[in-house]
C-alpha atoms as a PDB file:
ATOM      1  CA  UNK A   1     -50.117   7.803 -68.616  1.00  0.00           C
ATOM      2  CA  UNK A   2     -49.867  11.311 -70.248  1.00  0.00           C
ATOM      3  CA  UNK A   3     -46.996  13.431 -70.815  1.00  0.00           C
ATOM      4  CA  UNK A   4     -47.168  15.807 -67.551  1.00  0.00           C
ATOM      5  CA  UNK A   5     -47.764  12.954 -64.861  1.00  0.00           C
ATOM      6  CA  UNK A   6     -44.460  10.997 -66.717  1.00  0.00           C
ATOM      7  CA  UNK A   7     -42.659  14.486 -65.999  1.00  0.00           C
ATOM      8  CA  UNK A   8     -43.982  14.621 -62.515  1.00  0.00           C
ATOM      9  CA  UNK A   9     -42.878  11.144 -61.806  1.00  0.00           C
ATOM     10  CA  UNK A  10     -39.247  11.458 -63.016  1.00  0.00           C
ATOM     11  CA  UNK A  11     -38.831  14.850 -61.206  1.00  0.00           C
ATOM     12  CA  UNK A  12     -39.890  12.822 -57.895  1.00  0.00           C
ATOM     13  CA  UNK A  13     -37.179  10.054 -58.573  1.00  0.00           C
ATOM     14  CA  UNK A  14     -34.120  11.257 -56.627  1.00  0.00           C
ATOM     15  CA  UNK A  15     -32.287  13.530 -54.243  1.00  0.00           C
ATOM     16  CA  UNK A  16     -31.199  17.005 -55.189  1.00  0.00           C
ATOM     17  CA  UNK A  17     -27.801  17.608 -54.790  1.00  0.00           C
ATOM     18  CA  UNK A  18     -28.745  20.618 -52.676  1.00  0.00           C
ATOM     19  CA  UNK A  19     -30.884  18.487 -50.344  1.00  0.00           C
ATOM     20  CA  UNK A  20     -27.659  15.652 -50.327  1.00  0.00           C
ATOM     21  CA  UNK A  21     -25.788  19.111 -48.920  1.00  0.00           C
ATOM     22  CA  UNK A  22     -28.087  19.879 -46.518  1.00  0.00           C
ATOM     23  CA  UNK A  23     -28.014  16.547 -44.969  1.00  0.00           C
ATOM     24  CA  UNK A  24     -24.443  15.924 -45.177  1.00  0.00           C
ATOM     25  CA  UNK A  25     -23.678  18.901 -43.343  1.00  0.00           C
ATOM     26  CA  UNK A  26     -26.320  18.200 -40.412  1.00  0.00           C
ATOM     27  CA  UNK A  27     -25.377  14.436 -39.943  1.00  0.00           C
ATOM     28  CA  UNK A  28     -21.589  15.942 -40.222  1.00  0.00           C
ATOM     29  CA  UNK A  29     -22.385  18.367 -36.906  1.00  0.00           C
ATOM     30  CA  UNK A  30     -24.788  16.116 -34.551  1.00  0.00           C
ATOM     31  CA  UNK A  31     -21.513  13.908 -34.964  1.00  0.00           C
ATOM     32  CA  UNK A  32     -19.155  16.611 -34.441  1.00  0.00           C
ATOM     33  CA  UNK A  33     -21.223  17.348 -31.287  1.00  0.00           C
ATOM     34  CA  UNK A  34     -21.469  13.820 -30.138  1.00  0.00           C
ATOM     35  CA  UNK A  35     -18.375  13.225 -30.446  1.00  0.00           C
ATOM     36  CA  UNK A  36     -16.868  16.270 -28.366  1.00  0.00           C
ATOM     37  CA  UNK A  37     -18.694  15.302 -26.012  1.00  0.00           C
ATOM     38  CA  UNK A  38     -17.341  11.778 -25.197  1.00  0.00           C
ATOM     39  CA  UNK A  39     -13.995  13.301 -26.012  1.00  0.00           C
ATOM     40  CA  UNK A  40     -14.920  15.728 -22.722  1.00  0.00           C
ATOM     41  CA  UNK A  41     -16.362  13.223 -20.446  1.00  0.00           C
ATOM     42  CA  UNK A  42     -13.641  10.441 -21.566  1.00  0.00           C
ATOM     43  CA  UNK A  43     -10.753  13.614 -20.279  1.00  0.00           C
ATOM     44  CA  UNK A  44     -12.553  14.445 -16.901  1.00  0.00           C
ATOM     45  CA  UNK A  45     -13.853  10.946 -15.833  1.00  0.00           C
ATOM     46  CA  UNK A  46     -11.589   9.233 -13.248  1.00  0.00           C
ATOM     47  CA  UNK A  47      -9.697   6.234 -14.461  1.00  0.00           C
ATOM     48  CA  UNK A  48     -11.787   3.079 -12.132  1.00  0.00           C
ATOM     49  CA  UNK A  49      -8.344   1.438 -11.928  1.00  0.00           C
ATOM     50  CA  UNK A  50      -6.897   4.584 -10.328  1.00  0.00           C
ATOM     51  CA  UNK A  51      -9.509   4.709  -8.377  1.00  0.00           C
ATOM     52  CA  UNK A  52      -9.643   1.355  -7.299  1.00  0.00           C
ATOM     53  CA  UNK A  53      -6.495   1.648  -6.489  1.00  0.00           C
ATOM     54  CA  UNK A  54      -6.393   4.494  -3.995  1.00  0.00           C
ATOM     55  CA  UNK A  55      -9.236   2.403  -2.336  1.00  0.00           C
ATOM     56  CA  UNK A  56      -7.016  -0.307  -1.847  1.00  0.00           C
ATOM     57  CA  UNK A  57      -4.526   1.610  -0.605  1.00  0.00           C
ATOM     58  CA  UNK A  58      -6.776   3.462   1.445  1.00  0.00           C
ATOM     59  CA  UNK A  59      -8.610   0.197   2.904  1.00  0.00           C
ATOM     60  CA  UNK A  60      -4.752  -0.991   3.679  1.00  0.00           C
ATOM     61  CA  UNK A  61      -3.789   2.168   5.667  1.00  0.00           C
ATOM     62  CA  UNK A  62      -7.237   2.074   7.595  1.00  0.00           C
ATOM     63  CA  UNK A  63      -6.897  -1.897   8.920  1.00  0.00           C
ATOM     64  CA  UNK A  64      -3.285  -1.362  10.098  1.00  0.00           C
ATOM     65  CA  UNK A  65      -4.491   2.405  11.970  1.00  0.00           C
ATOM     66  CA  UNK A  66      -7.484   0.120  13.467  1.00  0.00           C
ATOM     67  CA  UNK A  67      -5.259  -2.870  14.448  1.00  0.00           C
ATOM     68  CA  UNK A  68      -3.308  -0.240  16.393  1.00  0.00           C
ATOM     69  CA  UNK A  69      -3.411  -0.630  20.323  1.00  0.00           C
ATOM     70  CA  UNK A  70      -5.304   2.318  21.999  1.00  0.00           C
ATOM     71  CA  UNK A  71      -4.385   1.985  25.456  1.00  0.00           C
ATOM     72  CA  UNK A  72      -4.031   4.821  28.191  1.00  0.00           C
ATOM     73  CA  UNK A  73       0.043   4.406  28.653  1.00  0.00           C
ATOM     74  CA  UNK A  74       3.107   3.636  26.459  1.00  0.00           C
ATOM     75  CA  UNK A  75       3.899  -0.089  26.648  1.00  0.00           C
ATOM     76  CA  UNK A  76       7.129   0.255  29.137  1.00  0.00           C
ATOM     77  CA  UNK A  77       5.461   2.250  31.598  1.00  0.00           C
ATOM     78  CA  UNK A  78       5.001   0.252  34.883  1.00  0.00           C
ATOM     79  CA  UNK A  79       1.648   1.873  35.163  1.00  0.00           C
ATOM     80  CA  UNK A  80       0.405   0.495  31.874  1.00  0.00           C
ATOM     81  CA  UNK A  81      -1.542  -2.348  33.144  1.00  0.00           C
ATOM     82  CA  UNK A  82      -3.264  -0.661  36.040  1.00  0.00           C
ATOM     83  CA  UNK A  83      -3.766   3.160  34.608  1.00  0.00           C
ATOM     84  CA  UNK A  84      -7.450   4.303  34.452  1.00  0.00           C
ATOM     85  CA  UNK A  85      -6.387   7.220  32.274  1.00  0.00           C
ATOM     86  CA  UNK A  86      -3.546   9.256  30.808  1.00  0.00           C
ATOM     87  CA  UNK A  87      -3.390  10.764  34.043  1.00  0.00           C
ATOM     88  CA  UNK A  88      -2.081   7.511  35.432  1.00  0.00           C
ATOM     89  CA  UNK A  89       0.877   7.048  33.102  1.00  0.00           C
ATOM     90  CA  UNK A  90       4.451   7.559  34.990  1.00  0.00           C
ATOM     91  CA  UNK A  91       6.639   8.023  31.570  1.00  0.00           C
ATOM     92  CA  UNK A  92       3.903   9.431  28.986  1.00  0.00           C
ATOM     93  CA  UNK A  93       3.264   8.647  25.614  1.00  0.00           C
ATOM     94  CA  UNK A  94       5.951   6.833  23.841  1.00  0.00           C
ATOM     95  CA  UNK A  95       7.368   8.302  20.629  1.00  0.00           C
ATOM     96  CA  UNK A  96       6.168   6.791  17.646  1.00  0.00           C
ATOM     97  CA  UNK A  97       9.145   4.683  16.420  1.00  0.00           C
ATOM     98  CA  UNK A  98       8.888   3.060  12.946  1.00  0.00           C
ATOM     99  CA  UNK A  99       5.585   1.606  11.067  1.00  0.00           C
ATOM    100  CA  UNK A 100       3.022   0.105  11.971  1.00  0.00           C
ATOM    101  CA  UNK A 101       3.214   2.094  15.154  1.00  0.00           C
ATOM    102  CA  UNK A 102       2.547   1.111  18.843  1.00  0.00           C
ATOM    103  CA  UNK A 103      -0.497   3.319  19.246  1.00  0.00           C
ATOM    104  CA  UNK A 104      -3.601   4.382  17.045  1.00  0.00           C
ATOM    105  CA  UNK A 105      -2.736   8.179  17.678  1.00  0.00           C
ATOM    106  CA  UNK A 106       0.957   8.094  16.459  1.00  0.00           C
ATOM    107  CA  UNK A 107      -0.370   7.570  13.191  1.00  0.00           C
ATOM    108  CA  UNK A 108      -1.853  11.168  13.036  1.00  0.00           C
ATOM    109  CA  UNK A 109       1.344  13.180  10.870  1.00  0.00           C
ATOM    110  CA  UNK A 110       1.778  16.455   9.691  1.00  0.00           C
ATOM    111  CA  UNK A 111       3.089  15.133   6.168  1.00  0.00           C
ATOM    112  CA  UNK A 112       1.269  12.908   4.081  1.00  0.00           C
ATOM    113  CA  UNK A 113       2.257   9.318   3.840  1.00  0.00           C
ATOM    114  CA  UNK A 114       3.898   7.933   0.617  1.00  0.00           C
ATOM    115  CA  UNK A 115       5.017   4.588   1.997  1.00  0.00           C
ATOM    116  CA  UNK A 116       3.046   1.258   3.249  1.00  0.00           C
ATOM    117  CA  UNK A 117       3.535  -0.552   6.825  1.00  0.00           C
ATOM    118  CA  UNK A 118       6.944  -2.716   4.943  1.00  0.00           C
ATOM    119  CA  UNK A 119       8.307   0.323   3.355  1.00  0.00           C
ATOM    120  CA  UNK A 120       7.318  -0.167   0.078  1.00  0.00           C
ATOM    121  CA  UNK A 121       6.572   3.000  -1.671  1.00  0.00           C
ATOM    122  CA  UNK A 122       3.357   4.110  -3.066  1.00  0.00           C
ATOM    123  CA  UNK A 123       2.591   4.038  -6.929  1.00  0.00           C
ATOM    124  CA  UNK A 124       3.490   7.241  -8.114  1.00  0.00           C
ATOM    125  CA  UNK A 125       1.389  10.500  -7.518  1.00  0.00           C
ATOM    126  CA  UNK A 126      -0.866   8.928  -4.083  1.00  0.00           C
ATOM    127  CA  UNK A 127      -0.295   9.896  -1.139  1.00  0.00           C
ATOM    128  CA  UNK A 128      -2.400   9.233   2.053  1.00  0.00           C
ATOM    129  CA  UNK A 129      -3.443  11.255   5.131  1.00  0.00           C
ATOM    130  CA  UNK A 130      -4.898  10.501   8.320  1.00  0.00           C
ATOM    131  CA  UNK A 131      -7.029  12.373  10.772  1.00  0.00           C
ATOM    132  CA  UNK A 132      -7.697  11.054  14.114  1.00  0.00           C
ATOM    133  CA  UNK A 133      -9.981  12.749  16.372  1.00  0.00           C
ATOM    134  CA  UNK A 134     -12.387  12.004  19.635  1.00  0.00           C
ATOM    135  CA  UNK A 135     -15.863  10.838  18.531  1.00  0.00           C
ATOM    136  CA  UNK A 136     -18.729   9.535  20.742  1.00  0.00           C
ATOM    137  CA  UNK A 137     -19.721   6.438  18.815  1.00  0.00           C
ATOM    138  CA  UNK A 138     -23.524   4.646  19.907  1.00  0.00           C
ATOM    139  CA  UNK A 139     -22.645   5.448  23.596  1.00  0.00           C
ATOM    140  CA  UNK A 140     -19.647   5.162  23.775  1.00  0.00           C
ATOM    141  CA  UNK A 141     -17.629   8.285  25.364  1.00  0.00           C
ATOM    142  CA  UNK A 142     -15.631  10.435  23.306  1.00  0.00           C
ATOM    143  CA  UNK A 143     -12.740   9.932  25.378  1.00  0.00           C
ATOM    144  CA  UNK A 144     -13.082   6.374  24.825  1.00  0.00           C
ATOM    145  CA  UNK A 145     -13.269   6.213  20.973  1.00  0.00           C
ATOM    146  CA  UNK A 146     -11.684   7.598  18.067  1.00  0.00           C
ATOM    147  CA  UNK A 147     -12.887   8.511  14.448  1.00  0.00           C
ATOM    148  CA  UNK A 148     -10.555   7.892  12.119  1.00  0.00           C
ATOM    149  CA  UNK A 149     -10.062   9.196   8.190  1.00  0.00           C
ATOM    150  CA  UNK A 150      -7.673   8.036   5.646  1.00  0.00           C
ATOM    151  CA  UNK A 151      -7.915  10.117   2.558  1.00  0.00           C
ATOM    152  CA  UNK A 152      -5.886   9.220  -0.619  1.00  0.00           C
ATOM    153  CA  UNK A 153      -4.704  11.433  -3.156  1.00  0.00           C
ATOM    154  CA  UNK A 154      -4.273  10.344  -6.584  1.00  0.00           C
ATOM    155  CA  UNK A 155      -3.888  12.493  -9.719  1.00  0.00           C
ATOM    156  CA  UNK A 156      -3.546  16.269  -7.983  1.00  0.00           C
ATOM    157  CA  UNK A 157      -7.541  16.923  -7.165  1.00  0.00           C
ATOM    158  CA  UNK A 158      -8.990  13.680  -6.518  1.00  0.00           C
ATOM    159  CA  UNK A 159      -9.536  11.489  -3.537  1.00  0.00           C
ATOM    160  CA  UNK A 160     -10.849   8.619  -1.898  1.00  0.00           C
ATOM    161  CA  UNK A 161     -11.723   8.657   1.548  1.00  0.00           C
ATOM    162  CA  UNK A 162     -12.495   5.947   4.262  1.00  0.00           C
ATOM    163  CA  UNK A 163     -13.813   6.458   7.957  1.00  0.00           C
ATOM    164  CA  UNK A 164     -13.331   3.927  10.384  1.00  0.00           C
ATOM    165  CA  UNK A 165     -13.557   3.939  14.731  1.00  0.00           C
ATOM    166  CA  UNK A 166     -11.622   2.616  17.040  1.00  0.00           C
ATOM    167  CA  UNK A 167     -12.855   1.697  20.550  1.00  0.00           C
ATOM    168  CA  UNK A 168     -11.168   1.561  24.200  1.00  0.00           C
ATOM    169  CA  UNK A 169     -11.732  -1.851  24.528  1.00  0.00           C
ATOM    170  CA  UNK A 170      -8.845  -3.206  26.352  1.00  0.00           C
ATOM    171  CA  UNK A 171      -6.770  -0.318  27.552  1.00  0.00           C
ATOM    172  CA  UNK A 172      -4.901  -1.975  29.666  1.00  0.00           C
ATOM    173  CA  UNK A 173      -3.995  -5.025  27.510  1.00  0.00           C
ATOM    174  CA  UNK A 174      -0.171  -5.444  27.382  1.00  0.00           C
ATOM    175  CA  UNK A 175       1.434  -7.666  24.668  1.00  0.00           C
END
């Protein structure tokens, strides 16, 4: 081998400390980068126990609204068994009393709910609401079924919410 390619050869050995720089300092942002990102999506993304826990709560609220009696009259009015409608009722709708109430509709408040069916309050910072309105539902009249939705609350701005109906099906059914 002669002199120059020997020369060549050694100056092709290694890094430059200038190149060892340069890469440094690009590996050192892309992971900069990445990892402000995760550090972003990690803050914003919702917690899935948190979550799975307003859905439990919410699922809880929903089956005792549904399990709720949806019948014309209050349950001490003589007419109760007989009535064909509101209409029919002698004493009107009974006040709502204590949880789990009498009637689907009684469950419709103006504040939120922080409590379950026993008393037992929620964890902190949910809170549930209900809206119950008249729905037709696959035929059936709108004065004959309800649509109801329990949202939950949990850490200020988010929710989960369930819709359920409830049906006429035995308004005159007395326990």
């Amino acid at each position: 081998m002669s002199t120059s390619e020997l020369l060549y050869l050694r100056r092709q050995r290694g890094v430059t400390l200038i190149e060892l720089v340069v890469f440094i300092i690009i590996v050192g942002v892309a992971v900069t980068a990445i990892l402000g990102v995760m550090s972003l999506t990690t803050r914003n993304s919702a917690d899935p126990q948190l979550r799975k826990q307003a859905l439990a709560l919410a699922e809880g609220m929903l089956e005792e609204i549904e399990g709720a009696r949806f019948t014309f009259c209050a349950v001490d009015d003589p007419a109760a068994a007989t009535a064909k409608s509101t209409a029919d009722c002698t004493t009107g709708p009974a006040a709502p009393g204590t949880r789990p109430y009498m009637q689907v509709t009684d469950y419709q408040q103006a504040n939120p709910y922080t409590t379950d069916a026993a008393g037992n309050p929620f964890p902190a910072g949910y809170n549930a609401t209900v809206t119950i309105q008249q729905a037709a539902l696959n035929g059936v009249a709108a004065s004959e079924s309800l649509w109801i939705q329990v949202a939950v609350a949990f850490q200020g701005k988010q929710q989960v919410v369930l819709d359920g109906y409830r049906t006429r099906y035995a308004p005159n059914s007395i326990p």
